[in-house]
C-alpha atoms as a PDB file:
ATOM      1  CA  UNK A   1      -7.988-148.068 201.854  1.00  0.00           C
ATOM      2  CA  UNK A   2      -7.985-146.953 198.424  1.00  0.00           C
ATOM      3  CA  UNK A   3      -7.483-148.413 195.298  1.00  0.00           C
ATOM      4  CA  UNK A   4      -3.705-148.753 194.093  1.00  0.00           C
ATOM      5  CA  UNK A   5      -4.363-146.493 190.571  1.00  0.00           C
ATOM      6  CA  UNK A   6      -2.235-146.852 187.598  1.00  0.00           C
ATOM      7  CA  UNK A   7      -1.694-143.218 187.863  1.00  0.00           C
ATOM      8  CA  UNK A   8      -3.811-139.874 187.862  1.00  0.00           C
ATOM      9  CA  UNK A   9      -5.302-140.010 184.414  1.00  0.00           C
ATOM     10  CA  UNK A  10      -5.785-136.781 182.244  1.00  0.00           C
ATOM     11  CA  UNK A  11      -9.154-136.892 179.709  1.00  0.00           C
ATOM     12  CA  UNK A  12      -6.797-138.022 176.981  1.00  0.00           C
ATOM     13  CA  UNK A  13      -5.275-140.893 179.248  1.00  0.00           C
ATOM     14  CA  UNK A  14      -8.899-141.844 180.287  1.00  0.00           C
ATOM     15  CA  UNK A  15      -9.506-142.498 176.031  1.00  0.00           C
ATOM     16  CA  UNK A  16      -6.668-144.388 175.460  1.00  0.00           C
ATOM     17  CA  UNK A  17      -6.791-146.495 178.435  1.00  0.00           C
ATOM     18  CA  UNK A  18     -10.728-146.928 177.097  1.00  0.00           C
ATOM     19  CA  UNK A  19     -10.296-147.592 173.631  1.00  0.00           C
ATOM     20  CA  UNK A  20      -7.665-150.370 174.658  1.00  0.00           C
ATOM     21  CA  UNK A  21      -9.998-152.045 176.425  1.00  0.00           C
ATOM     22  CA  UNK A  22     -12.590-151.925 173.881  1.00  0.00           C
ATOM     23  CA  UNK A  23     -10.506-152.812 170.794  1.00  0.00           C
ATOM     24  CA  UNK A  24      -9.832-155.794 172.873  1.00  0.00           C
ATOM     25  CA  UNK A  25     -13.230-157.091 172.684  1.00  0.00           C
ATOM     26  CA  UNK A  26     -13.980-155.694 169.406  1.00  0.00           C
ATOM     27  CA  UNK A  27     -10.734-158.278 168.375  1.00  0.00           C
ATOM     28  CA  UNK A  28     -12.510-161.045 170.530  1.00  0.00           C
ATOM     29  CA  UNK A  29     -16.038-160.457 170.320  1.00  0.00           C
ATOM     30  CA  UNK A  30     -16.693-163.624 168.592  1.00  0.00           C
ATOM     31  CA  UNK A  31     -14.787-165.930 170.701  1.00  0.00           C
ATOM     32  CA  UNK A  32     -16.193-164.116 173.172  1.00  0.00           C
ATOM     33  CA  UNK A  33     -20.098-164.829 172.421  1.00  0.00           C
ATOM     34  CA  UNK A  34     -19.516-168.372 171.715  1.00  0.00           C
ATOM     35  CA  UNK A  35     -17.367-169.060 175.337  1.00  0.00           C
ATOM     36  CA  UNK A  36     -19.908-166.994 177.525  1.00  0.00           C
ATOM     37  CA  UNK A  37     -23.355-167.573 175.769  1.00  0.00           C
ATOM     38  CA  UNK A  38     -23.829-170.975 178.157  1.00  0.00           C
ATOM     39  CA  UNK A  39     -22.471-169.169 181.209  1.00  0.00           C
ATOM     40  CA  UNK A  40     -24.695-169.952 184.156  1.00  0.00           C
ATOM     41  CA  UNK A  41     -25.247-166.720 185.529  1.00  0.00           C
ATOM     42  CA  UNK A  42     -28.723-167.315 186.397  1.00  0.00           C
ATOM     43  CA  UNK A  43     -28.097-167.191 189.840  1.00  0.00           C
ATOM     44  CA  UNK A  44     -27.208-163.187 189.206  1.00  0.00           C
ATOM     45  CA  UNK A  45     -30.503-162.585 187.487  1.00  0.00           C
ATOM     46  CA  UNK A  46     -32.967-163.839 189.843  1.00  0.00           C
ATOM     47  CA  UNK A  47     -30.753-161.893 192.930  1.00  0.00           C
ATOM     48  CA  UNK A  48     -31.226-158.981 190.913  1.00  0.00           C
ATOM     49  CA  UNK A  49     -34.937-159.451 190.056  1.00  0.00           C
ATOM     50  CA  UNK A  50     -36.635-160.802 193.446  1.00  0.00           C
ATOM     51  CA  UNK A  51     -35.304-157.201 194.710  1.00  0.00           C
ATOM     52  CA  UNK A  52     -37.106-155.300 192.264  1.00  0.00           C
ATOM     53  CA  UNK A  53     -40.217-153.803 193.451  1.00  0.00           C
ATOM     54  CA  UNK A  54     -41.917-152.091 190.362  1.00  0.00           C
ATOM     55  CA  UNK A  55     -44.963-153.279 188.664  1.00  0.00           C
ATOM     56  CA  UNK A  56     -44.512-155.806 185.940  1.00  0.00           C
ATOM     57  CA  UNK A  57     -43.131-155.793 183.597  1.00  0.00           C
ATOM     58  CA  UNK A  58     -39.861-154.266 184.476  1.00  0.00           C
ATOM     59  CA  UNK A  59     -37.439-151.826 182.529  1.00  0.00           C
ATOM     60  CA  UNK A  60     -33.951-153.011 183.147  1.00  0.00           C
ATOM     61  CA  UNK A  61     -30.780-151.713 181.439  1.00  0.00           C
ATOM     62  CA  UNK A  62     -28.335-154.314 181.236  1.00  0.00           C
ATOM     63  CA  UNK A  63     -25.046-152.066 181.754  1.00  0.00           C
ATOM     64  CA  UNK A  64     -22.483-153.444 179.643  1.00  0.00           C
ATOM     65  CA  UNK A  65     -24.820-156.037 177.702  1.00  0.00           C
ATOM     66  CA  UNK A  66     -22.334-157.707 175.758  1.00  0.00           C
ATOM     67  CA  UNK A  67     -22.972-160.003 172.678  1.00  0.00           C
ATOM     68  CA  UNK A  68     -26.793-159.948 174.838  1.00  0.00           C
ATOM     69  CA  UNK A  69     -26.963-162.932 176.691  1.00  0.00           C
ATOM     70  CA  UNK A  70     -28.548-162.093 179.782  1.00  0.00           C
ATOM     71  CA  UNK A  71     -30.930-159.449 177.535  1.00  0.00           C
ATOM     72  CA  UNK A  72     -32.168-162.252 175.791  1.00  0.00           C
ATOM     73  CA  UNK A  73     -32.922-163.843 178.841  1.00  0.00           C
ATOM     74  CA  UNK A  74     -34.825-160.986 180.357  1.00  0.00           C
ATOM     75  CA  UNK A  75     -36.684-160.711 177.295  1.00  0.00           C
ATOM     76  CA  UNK A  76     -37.817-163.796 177.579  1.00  0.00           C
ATOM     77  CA  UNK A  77     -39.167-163.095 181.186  1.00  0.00           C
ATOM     78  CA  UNK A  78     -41.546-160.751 179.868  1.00  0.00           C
ATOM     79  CA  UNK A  79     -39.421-157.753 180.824  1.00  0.00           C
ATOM     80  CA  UNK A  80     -38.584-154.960 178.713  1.00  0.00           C
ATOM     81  CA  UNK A  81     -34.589-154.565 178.848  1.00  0.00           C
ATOM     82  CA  UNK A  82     -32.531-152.360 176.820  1.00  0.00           C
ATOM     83  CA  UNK A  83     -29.081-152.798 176.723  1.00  0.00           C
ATOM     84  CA  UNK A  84     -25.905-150.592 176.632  1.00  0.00           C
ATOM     85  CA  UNK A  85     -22.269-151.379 175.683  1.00  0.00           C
ATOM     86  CA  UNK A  86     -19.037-149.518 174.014  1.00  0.00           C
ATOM     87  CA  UNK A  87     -17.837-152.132 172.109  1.00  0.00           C
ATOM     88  CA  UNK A  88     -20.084-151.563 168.575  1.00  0.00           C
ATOM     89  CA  UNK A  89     -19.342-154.783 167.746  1.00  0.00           C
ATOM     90  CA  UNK A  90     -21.284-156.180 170.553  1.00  0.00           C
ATOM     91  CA  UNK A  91     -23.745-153.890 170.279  1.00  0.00           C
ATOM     92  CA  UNK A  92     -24.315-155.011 166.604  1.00  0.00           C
ATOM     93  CA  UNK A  93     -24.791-158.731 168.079  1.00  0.00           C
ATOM     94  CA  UNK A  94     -26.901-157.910 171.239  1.00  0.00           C
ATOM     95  CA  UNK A  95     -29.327-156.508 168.750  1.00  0.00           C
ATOM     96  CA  UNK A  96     -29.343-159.329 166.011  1.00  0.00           C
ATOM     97  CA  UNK A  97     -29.409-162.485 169.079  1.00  0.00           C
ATOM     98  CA  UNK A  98     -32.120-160.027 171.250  1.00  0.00           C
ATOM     99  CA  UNK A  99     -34.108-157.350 169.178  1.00  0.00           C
ATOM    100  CA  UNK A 100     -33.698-155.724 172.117  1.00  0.00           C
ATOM    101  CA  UNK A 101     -33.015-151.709 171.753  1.00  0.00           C
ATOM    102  CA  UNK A 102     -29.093-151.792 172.730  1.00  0.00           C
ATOM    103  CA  UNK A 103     -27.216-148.268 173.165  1.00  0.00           C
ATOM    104  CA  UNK A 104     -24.256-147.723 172.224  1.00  0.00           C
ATOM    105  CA  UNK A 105     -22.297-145.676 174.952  1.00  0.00           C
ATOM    106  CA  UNK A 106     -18.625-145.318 176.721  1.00  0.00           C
ATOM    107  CA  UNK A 107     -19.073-146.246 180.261  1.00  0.00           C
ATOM    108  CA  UNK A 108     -16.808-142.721 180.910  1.00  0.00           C
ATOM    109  CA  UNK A 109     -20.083-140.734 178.887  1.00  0.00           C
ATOM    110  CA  UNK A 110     -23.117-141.869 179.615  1.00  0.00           C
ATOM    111  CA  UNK A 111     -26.136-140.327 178.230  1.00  0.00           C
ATOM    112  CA  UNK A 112     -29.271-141.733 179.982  1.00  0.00           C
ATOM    113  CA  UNK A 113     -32.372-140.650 180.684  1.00  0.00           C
ATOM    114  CA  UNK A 114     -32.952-139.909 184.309  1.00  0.00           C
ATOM    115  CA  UNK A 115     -35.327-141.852 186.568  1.00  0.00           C
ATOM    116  CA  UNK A 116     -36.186-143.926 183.729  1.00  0.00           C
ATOM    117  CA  UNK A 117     -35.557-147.780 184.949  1.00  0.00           C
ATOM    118  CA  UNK A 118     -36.321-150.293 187.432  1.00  0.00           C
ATOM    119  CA  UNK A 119     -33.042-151.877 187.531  1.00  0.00           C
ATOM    120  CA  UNK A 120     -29.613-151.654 186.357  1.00  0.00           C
ATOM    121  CA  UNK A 121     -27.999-155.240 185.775  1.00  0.00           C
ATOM    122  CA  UNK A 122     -24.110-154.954 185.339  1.00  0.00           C
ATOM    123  CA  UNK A 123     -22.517-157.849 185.340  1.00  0.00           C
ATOM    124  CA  UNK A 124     -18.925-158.414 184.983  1.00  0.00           C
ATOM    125  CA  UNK A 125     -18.732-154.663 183.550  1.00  0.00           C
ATOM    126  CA  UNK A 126     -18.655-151.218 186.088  1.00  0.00           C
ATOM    127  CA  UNK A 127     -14.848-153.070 186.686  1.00  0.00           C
ATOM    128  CA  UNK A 128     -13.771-151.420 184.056  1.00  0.00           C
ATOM    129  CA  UNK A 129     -14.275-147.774 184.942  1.00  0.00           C
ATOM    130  CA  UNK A 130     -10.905-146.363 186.455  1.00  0.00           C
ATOM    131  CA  UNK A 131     -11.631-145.735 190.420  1.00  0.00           C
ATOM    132  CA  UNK A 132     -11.261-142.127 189.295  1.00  0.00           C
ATOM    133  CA  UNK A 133     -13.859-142.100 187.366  1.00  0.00           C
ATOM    134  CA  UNK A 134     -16.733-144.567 189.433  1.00  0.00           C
ATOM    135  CA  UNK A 135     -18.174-141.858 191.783  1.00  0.00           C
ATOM    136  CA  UNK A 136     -19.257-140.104 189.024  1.00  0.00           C
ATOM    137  CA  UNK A 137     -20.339-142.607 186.736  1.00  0.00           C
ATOM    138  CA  UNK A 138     -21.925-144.396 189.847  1.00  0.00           C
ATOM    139  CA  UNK A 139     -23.940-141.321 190.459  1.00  0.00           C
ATOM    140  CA  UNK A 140     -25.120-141.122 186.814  1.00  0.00           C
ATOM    141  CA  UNK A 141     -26.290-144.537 187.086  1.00  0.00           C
ATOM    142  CA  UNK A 142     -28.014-143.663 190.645  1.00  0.00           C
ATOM    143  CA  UNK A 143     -29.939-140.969 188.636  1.00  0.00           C
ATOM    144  CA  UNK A 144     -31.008-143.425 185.711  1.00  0.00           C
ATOM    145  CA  UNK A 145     -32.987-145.633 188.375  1.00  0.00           C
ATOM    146  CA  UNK A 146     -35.857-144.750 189.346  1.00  0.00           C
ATOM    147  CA  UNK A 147     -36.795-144.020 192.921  1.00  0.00           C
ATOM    148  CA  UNK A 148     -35.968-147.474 194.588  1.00  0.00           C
ATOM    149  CA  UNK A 149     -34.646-149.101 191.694  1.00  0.00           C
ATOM    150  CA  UNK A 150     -32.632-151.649 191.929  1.00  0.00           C
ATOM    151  CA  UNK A 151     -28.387-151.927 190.933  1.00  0.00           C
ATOM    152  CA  UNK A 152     -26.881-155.169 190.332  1.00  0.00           C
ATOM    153  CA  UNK A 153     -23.088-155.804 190.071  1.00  0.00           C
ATOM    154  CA  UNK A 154     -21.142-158.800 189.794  1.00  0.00           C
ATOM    155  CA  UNK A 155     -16.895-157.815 189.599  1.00  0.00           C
ATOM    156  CA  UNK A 156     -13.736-160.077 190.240  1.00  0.00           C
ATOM    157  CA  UNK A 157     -12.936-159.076 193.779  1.00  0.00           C
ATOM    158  CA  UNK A 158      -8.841-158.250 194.593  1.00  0.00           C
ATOM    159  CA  UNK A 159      -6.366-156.480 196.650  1.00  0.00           C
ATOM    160  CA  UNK A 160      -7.804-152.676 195.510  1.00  0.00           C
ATOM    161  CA  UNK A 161      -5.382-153.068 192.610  1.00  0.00           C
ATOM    162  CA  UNK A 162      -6.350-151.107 189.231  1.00  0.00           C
ATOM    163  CA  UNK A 163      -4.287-152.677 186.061  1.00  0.00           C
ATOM    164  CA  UNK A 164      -4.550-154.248 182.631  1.00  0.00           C
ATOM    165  CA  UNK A 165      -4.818-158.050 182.360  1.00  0.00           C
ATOM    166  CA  UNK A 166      -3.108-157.975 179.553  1.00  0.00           C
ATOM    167  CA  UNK A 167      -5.066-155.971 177.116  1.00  0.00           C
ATOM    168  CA  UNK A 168      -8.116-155.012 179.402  1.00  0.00           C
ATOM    169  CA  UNK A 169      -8.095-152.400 181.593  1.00  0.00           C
ATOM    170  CA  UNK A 170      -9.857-153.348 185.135  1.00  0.00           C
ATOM    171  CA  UNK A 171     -10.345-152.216 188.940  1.00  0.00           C
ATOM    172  CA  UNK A 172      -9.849-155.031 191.562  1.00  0.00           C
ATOM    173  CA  UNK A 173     -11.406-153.910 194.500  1.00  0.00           C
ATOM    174  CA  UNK A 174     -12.145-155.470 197.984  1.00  0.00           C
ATOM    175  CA  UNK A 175     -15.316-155.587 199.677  1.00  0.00           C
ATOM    176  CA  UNK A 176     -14.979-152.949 201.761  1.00  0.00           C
ATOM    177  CA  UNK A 177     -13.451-150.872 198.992  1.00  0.00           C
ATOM    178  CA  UNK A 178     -16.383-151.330 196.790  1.00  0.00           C
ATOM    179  CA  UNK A 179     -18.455-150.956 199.524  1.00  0.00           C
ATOM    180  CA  UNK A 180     -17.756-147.763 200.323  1.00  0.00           C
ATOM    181  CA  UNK A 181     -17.878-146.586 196.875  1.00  0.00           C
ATOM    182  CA  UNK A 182     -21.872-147.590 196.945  1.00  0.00           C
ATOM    183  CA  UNK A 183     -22.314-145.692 199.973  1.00  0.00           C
ATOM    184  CA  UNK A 184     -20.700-142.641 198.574  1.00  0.00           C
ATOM    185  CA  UNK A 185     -23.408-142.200 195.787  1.00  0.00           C
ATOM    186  CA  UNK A 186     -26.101-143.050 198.410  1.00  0.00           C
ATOM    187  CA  UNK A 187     -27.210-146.925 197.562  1.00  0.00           C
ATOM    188  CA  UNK A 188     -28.211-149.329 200.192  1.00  0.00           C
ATOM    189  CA  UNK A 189     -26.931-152.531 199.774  1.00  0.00           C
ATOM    190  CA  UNK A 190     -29.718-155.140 200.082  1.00  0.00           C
ATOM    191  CA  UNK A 191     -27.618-158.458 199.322  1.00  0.00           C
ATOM    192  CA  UNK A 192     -24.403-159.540 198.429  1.00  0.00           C
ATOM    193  CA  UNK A 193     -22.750-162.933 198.101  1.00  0.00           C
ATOM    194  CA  UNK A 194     -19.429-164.506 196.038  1.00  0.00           C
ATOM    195  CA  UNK A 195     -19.324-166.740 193.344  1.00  0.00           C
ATOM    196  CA  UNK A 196     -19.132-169.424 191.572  1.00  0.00           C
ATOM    197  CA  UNK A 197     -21.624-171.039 194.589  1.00  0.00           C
ATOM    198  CA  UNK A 198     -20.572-173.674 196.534  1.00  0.00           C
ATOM    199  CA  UNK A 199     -16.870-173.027 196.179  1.00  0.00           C
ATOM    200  CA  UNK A 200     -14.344-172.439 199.009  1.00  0.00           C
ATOM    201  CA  UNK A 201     -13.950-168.791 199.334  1.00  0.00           C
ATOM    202  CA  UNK A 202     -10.409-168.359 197.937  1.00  0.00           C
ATOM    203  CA  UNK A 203     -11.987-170.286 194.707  1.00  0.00           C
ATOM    204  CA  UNK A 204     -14.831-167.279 194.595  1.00  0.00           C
ATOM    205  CA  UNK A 205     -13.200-164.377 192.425  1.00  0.00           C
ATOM    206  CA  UNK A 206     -16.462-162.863 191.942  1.00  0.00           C
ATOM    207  CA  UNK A 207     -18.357-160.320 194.415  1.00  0.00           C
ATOM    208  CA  UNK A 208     -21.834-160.151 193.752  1.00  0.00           C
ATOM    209  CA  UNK A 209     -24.053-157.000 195.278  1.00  0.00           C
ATOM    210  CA  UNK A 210     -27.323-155.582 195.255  1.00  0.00           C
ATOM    211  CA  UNK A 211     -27.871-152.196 196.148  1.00  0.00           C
ATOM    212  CA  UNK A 212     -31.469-149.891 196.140  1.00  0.00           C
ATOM    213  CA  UNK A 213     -31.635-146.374 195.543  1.00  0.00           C
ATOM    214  CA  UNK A 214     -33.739-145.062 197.879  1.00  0.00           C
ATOM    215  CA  UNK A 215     -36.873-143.856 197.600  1.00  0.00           C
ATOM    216  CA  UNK A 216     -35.862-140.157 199.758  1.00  0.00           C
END
């Protein structure tokens, strides 16, 4: 089944519908940091690590990095983590809270080096690329990992819906929706579970998956 999509976007759609979202958190990127920072999404970062099988220590781009929490706390790991976001704003505060290097890139125009990290950690972000857009954006993440690198996404899971809620534009997809997506630019999923843990299912918005590119 695929997605419900708002419509068939043109290139100048696609900006709009991007720079919405973004002003939204460039509004809110304050209130943002300071209801997030104490998240517990620890249980996301060691999923995402125990998979990686690189020497230590790893390069990891966190994929829509936010204000930097979770760089901060690969940092501290010993890791070396850059991270990437559109909003500038958050990019401005992932580097002050981090030091981190922090790139400032649309999701819908990447620029990244190819074969370059370990892992890519995207959490509660890649829901934001219009369906019409994630095979190819998908693939240009595929081809920033290096051979068996390691893709971690965490995304509210719906009925394959794509809308704005209100001011941010996101793709609600099902499992098997998502699922198939991965396939499509050749991961392997390794693991996947919901969350928050040790909720009943219909209380579990979030899918969490981990995927390998493979080393062929």
């Amino acid at each position: 089944m695929k997605p419900k999509r708002l419509q068939n976007l043109s290139a100048s759609e696609l900006t709009t519908l991007e720079k919405k979202t973004i002003s939204h958190y460039e509004q809110k990127a304050e209130d943002f940091w300071e209801g997030t920072k104490d998240h517990d999404v620890s249980q996301n970062r060691e999923a995402f690590l125990r998979h990686i099988e690189s020497k230590l220590p790893y390069r990891i781009l966190d994929f829509g990095c936010g204000p930097g929490r979770d760089l901060a706390a690969f940092r501290s790991l010993g890791h070396e983590p850059v991270g990437l976001d559109g909003c500038l704003e958050f990019v401005r505060m992932a580097r002050t809270h981090t030091g981190c290097e922090v790139l400032h890139q649309s999701f819908l125009r990447l620029d990244l080096p190819s074969a370059n990290f370990d892992g890519v950690f995207a959490n509660a972000s890649i829901f934001h690329v219009p369906t019409q857009e994630l095979p190819r954006v998908l693939l240009e993440i595929r081809d920033t990992l290096r051979p068996g690198g390691v893709l971690f996404c965490s995304n509210p899971r719906g009925p394959d819906l794509e809308q704005f809620t209100p001011d941010r534009y996101g793709a609600f997809l099902s499992r098997s929706t998502w699922n198939e997506y991965l396939a499509q630019a050749n991961f392997v999923e390794i693991e996947h579970y919901f969350r928050p843990p040790g909720k009943p299912r219909d209380q579990q918005p979030w899918l969490a998956t981990v995927w390998r590119k493979p080393v062929d």
